[in-house]
Structure formats: structure tokens, C-alpha cells
C-alpha atoms as a PDB file:
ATOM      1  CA  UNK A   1      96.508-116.727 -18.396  1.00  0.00           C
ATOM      2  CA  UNK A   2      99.079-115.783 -20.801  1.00  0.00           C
ATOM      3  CA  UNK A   3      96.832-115.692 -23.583  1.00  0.00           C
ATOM      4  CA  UNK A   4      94.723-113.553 -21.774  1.00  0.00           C
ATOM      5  CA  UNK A   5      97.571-111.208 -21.209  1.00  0.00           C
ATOM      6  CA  UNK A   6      98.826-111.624 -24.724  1.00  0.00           C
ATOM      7  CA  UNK A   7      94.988-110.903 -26.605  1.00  0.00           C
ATOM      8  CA  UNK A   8      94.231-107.803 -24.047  1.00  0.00           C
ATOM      9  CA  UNK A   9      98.280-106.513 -24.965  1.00  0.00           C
ATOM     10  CA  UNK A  10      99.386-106.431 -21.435  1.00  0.00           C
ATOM     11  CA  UNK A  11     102.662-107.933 -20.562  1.00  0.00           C
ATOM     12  CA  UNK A  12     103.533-110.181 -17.789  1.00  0.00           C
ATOM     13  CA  UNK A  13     106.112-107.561 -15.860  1.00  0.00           C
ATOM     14  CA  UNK A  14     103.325-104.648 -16.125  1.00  0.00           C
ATOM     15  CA  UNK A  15     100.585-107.399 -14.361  1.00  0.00           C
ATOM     16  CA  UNK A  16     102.800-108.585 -11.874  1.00  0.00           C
ATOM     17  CA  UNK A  17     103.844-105.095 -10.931  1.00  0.00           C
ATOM     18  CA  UNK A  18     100.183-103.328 -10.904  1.00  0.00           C
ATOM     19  CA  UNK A  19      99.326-106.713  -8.696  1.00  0.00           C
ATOM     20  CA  UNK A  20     101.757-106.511  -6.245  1.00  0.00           C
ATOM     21  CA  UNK A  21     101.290-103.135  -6.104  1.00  0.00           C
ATOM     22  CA  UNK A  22      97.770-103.530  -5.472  1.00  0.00           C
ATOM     23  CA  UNK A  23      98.158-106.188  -2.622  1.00  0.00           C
ATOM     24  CA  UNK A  24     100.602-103.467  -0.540  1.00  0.00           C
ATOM     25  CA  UNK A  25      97.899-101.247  -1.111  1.00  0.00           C
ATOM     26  CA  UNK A  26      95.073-103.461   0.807  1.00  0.00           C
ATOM     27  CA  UNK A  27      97.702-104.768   3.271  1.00  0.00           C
ATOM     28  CA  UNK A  28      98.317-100.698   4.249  1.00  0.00           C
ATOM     29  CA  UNK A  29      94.487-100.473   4.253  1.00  0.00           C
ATOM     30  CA  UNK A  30      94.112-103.540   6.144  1.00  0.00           C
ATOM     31  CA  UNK A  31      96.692-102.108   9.193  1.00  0.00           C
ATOM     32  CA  UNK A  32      94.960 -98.519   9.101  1.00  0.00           C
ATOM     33  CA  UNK A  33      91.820-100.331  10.049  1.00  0.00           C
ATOM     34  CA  UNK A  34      93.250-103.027  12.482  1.00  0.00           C
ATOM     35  CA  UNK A  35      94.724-100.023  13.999  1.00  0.00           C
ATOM     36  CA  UNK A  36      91.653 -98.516  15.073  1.00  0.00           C
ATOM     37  CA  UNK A  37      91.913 -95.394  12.768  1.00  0.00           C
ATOM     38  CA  UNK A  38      91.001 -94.184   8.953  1.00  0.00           C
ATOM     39  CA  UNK A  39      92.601 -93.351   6.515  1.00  0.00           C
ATOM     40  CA  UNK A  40      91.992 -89.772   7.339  1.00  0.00           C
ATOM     41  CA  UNK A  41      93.054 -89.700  11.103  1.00  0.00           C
ATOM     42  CA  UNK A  42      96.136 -92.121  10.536  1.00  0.00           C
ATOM     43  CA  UNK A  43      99.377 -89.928  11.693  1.00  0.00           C
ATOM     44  CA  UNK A  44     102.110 -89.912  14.445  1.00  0.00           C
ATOM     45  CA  UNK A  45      99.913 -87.529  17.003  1.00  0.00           C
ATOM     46  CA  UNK A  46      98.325 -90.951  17.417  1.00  0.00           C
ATOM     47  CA  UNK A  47     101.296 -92.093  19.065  1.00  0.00           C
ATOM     48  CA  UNK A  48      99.606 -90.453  22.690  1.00  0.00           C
ATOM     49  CA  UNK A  49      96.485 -91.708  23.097  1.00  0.00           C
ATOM     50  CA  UNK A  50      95.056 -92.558  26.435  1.00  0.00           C
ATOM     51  CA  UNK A  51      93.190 -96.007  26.162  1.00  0.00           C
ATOM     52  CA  UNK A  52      91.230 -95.235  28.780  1.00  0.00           C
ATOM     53  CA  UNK A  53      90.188 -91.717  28.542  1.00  0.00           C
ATOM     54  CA  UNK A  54      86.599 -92.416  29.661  1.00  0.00           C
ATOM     55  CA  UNK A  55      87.868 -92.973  33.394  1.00  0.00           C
ATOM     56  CA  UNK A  56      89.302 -89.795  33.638  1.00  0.00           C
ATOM     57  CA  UNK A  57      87.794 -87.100  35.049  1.00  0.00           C
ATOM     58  CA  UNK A  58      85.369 -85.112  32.443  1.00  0.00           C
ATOM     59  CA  UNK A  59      85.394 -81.230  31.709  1.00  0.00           C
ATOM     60  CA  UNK A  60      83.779 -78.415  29.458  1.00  0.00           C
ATOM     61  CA  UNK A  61      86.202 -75.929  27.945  1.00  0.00           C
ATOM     62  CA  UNK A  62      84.626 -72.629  28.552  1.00  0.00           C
ATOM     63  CA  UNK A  63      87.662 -70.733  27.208  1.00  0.00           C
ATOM     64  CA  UNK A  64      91.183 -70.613  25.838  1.00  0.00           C
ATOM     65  CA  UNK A  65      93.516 -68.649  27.109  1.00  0.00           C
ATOM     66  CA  UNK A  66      96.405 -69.038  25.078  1.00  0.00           C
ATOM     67  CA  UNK A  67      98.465 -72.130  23.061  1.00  0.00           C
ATOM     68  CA  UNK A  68      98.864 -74.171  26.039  1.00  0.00           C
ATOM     69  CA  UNK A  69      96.084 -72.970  29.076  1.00  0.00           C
ATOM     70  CA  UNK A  70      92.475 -73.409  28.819  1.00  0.00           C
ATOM     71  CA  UNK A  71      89.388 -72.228  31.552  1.00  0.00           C
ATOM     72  CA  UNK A  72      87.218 -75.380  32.485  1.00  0.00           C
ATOM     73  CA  UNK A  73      84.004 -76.238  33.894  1.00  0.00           C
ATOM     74  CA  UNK A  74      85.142 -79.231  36.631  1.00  0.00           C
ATOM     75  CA  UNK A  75      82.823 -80.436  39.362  1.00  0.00           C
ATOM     76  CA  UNK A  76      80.670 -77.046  39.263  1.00  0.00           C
ATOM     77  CA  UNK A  77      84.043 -74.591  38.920  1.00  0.00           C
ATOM     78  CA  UNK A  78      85.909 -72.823  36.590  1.00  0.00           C
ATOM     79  CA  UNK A  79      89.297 -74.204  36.877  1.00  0.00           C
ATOM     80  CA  UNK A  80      92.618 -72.802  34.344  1.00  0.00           C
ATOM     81  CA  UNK A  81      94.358 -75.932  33.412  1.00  0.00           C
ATOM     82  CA  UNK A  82      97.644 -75.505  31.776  1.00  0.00           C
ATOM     83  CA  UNK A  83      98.949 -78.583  29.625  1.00  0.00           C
ATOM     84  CA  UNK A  84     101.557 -80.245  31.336  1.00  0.00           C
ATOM     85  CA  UNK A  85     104.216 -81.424  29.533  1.00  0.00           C
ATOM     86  CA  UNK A  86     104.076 -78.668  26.444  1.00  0.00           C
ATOM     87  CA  UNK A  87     105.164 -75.129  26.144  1.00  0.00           C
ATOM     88  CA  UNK A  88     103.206 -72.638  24.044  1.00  0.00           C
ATOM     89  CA  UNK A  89     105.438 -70.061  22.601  1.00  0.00           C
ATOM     90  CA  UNK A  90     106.086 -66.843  24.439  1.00  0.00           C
ATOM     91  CA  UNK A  91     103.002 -64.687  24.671  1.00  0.00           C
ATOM     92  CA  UNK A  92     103.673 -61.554  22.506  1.00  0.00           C
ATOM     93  CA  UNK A  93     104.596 -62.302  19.041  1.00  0.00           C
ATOM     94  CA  UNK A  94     102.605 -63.915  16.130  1.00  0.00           C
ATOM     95  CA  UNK A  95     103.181 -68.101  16.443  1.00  0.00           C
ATOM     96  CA  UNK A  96     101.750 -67.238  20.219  1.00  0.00           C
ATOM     97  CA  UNK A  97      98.093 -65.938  18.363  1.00  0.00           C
ATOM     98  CA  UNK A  98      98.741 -69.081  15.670  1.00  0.00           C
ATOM     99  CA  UNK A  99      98.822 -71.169  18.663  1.00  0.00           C
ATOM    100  CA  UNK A 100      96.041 -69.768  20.690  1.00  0.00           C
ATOM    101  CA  UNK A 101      94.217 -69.560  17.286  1.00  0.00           C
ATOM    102  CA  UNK A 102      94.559 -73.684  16.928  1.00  0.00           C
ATOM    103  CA  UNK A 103      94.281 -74.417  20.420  1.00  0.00           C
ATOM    104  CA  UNK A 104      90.866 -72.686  20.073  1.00  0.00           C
ATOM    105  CA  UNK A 105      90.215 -74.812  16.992  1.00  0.00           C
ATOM    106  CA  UNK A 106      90.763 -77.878  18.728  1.00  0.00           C
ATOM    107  CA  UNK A 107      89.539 -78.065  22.576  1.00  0.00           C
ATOM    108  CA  UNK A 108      86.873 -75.047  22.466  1.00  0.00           C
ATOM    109  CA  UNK A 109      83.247 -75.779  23.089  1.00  0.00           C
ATOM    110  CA  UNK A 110      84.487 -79.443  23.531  1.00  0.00           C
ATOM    111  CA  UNK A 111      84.516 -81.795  26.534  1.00  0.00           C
ATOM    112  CA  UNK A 112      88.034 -82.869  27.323  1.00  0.00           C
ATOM    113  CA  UNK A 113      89.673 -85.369  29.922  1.00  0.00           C
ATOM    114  CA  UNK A 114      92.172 -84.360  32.639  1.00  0.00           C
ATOM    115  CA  UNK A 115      95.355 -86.561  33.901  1.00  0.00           C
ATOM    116  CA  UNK A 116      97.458 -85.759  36.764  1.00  0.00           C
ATOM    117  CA  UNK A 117     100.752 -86.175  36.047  1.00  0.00           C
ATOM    118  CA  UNK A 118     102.660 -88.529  38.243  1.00  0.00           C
ATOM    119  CA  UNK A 119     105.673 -86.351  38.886  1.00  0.00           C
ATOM    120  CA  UNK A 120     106.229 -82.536  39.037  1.00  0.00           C
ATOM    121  CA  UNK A 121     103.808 -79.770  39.805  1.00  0.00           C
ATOM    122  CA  UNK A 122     100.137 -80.819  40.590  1.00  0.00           C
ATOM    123  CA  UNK A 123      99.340 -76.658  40.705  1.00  0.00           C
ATOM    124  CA  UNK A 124     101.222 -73.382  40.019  1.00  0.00           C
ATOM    125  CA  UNK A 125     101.530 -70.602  42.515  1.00  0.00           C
ATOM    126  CA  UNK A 126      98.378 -69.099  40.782  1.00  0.00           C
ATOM    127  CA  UNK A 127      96.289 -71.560  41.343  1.00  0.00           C
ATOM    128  CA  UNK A 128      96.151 -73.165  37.656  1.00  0.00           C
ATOM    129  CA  UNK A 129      96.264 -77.056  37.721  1.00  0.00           C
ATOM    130  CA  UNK A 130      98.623 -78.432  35.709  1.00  0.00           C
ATOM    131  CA  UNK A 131      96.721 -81.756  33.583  1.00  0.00           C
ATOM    132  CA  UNK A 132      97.614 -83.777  30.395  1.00  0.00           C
ATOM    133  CA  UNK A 133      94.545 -83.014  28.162  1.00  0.00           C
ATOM    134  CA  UNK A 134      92.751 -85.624  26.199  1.00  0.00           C
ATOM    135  CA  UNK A 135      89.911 -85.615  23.907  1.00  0.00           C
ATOM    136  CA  UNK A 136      87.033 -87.884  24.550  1.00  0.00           C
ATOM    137  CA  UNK A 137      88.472 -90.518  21.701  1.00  0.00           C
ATOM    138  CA  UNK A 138      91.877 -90.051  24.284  1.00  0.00           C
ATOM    139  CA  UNK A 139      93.987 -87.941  21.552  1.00  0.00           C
ATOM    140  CA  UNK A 140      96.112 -85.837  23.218  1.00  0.00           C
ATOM    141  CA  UNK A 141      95.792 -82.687  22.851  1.00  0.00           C
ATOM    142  CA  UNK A 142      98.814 -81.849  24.003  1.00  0.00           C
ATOM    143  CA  UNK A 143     100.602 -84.511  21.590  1.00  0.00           C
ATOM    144  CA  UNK A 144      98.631 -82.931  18.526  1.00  0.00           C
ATOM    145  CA  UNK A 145     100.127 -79.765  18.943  1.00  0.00           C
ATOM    146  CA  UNK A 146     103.333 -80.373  19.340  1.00  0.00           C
ATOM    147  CA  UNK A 147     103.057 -82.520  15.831  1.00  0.00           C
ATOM    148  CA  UNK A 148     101.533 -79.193  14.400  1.00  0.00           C
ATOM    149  CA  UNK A 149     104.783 -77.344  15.562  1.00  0.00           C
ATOM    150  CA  UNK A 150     102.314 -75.241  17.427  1.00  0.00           C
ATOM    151  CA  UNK A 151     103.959 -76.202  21.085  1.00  0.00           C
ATOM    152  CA  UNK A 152     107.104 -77.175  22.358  1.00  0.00           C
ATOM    153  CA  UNK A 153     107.763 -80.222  24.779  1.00  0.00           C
ATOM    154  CA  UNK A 154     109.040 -79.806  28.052  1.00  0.00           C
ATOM    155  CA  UNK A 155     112.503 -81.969  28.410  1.00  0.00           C
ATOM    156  CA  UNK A 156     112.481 -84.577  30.794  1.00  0.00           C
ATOM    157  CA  UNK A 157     109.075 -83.724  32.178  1.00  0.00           C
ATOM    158  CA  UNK A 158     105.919 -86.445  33.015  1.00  0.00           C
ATOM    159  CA  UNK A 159     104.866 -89.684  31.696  1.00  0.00           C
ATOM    160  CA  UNK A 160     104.400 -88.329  28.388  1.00  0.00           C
ATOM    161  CA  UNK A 161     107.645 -86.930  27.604  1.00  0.00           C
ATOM    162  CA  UNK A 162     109.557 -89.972  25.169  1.00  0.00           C
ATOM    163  CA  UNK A 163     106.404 -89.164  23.174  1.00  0.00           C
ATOM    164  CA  UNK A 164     106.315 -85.495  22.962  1.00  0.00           C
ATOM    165  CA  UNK A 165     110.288 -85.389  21.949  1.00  0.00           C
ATOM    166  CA  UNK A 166     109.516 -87.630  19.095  1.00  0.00           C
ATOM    167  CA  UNK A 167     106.558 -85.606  18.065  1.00  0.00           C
ATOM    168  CA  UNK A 168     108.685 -82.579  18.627  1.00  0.00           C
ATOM    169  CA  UNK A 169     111.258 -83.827  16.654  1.00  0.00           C
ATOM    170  CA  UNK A 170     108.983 -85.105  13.743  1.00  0.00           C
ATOM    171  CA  UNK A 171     107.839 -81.347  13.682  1.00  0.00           C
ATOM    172  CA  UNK A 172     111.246 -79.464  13.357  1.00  0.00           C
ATOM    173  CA  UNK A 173     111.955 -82.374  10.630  1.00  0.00           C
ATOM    174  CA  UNK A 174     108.734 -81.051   8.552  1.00  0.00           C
ATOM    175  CA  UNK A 175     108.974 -77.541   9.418  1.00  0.00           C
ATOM    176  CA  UNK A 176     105.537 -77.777  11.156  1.00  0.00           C
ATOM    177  CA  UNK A 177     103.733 -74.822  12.084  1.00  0.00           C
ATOM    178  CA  UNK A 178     104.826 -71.921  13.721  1.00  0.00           C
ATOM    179  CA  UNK A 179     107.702 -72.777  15.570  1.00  0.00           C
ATOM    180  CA  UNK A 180     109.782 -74.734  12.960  1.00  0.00           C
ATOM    181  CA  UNK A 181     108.752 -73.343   9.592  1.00  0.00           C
ATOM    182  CA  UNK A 182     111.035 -70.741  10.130  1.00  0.00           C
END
């Protein structure tokens, strides 16, 4: 082996150093896939995901109206559903439009799955039902937009709220988005 290194001029530190550095790369490869993602969709908003997503109760979004409240289709009605554990920024001002913008981005057109929380609020006084959101792979939606820095979490609030902190805090640490480039 030596030789070989010697006659093709490569020396042994340089080898051993591209090798090893080639074996982390197939052992990070290795977890991204064991992990159930890619490459691509490997990130902390996978930290919420609902494993099973498919039991929960399906619904079209029709419409969004704003960062955290969308209109649904659910068992023949349009239903508001406002996220429950997240806060979009206050309504007037431009990182409310950023947020409505990527809320639209994300959920619109889509079919999403609804969670009741198991504490708080089922409703508001206007009627609007208060529901983690999920995708249909069981991202939450919720959890993806506070990692954008495009919604706050609510302290101490639902099943989800350990998560959303973290996600929250991993945002202000980036300067993510609308509410913590600033």
C-alpha cells in the first residue's frame, strides 16, 4: 500500500485524512436515511412530527387568513382553524403579510390534519377551533414556522410546547425570518 501511495505522490497523513473524512461523510448519510428523511428535508422543524397523522381527522384549506388562521373544508363545512400553540405577529405591520405570505406558501390548496389539543381552549368566542396543524407526511405546520421565525410559540401552552420553545429559540439564535432578523 505504501508503494502505491509513494508512486501516485500521495502521503500517508493526506489518505488517512481524505478516508476518514469520507467514512463521517457516509455515516451522516447513512443516519439522514435511517431517519426517514433526505438530505434535503433534514432540519430541526422535524423535531414535531405526528407519527400518526393519517388517523387524524382530514381537511382542505380553502383559504388563509393570516400567519397563524386558515378557512377549512371539514365534514362538508367551512371551519377557521387557528394554530394552537403559535402566535402570528400582530396584524398590521409588514412580518404579519411575510407571515400570511408563507403560511399561504405552505398549507394553501393542500390537505392538512387537525389535533385537538389536550388542554386549553377547544374554540374561541368566535367560533374558530383552535387545532395543531399537520401536513399529510405529519410536519407540523405550526413547528415549521416557528423555525422560519415566521410565528411565535405560546409559553406553557399544549402538548407541543417543549418543542415549539426550542424551535423558537433555534430561530432568534439564526435571526430567522421576520420576527428575529431584526
Amino acid at each position: 500500500m505504501s508503494r502505491l501511495l509513494r508512486r501516485l505522490g500521495i502521503r500517508r497523513a493526506v489518505f488517512w485524512t481524505v478516508l476518514a473524512l469520507l467514512a463521517a461523510f457516509v455515516l451522516f448519510i447513512q443516519f439522514v436515511v435511517d431517519s426517514g428523511g433526505s438530505a434535503k428535508d433534514f432540519g430541526p422543524a422535524m423535531i414535531v412530527q405526528y407519527p400518526a397523522a393519517t388517523e387524524l381527522p382530514a381537511a382542505e384549506v380553502l383559504a388563509v387568513v393570516d400567519g397563524d388562521t386558515i378557512d377549512v373544508a371539514l365534514d362538508d363545512d367551512r371551519v377557521r382553524v387557528h394554530y394552537y400553540g403559535a402566535e402570528a405577529p400582530a396584524e398590521s405591520g409588514e412580518c404579519a403579510q411575510e407571515a400570511q405570505l408563507r403560511n399561504r406558501q405552505v398549507v394553501e390548496g393542500t390537505t392538512v390534519r387537525l389535533l385537538t389539543p389536550t388542554v386549553g381552549e377547544a374554540e374561541d368566542e368566535q367560533g374558530a377551533l383552535h387545532r395543531y396543524v399537520f401536513n399529510e407526511g405529519g410536519l407540523s405546520i405550526e413547528g415549521l414556522l416557528i423555525n422560519e421565525g415566521m410565528l411565535a410559540a405560546r409559553r406553557n401552552q399544549g402538548q407541543f410546547a417543549a418543542e415549539f420553545l426550542a424551535l423558537e429559540r433555534s430561530a432568534l439564535a439564526k435571526a430567522a425570518g421576520c420576527l428575529w432578523r431584526h
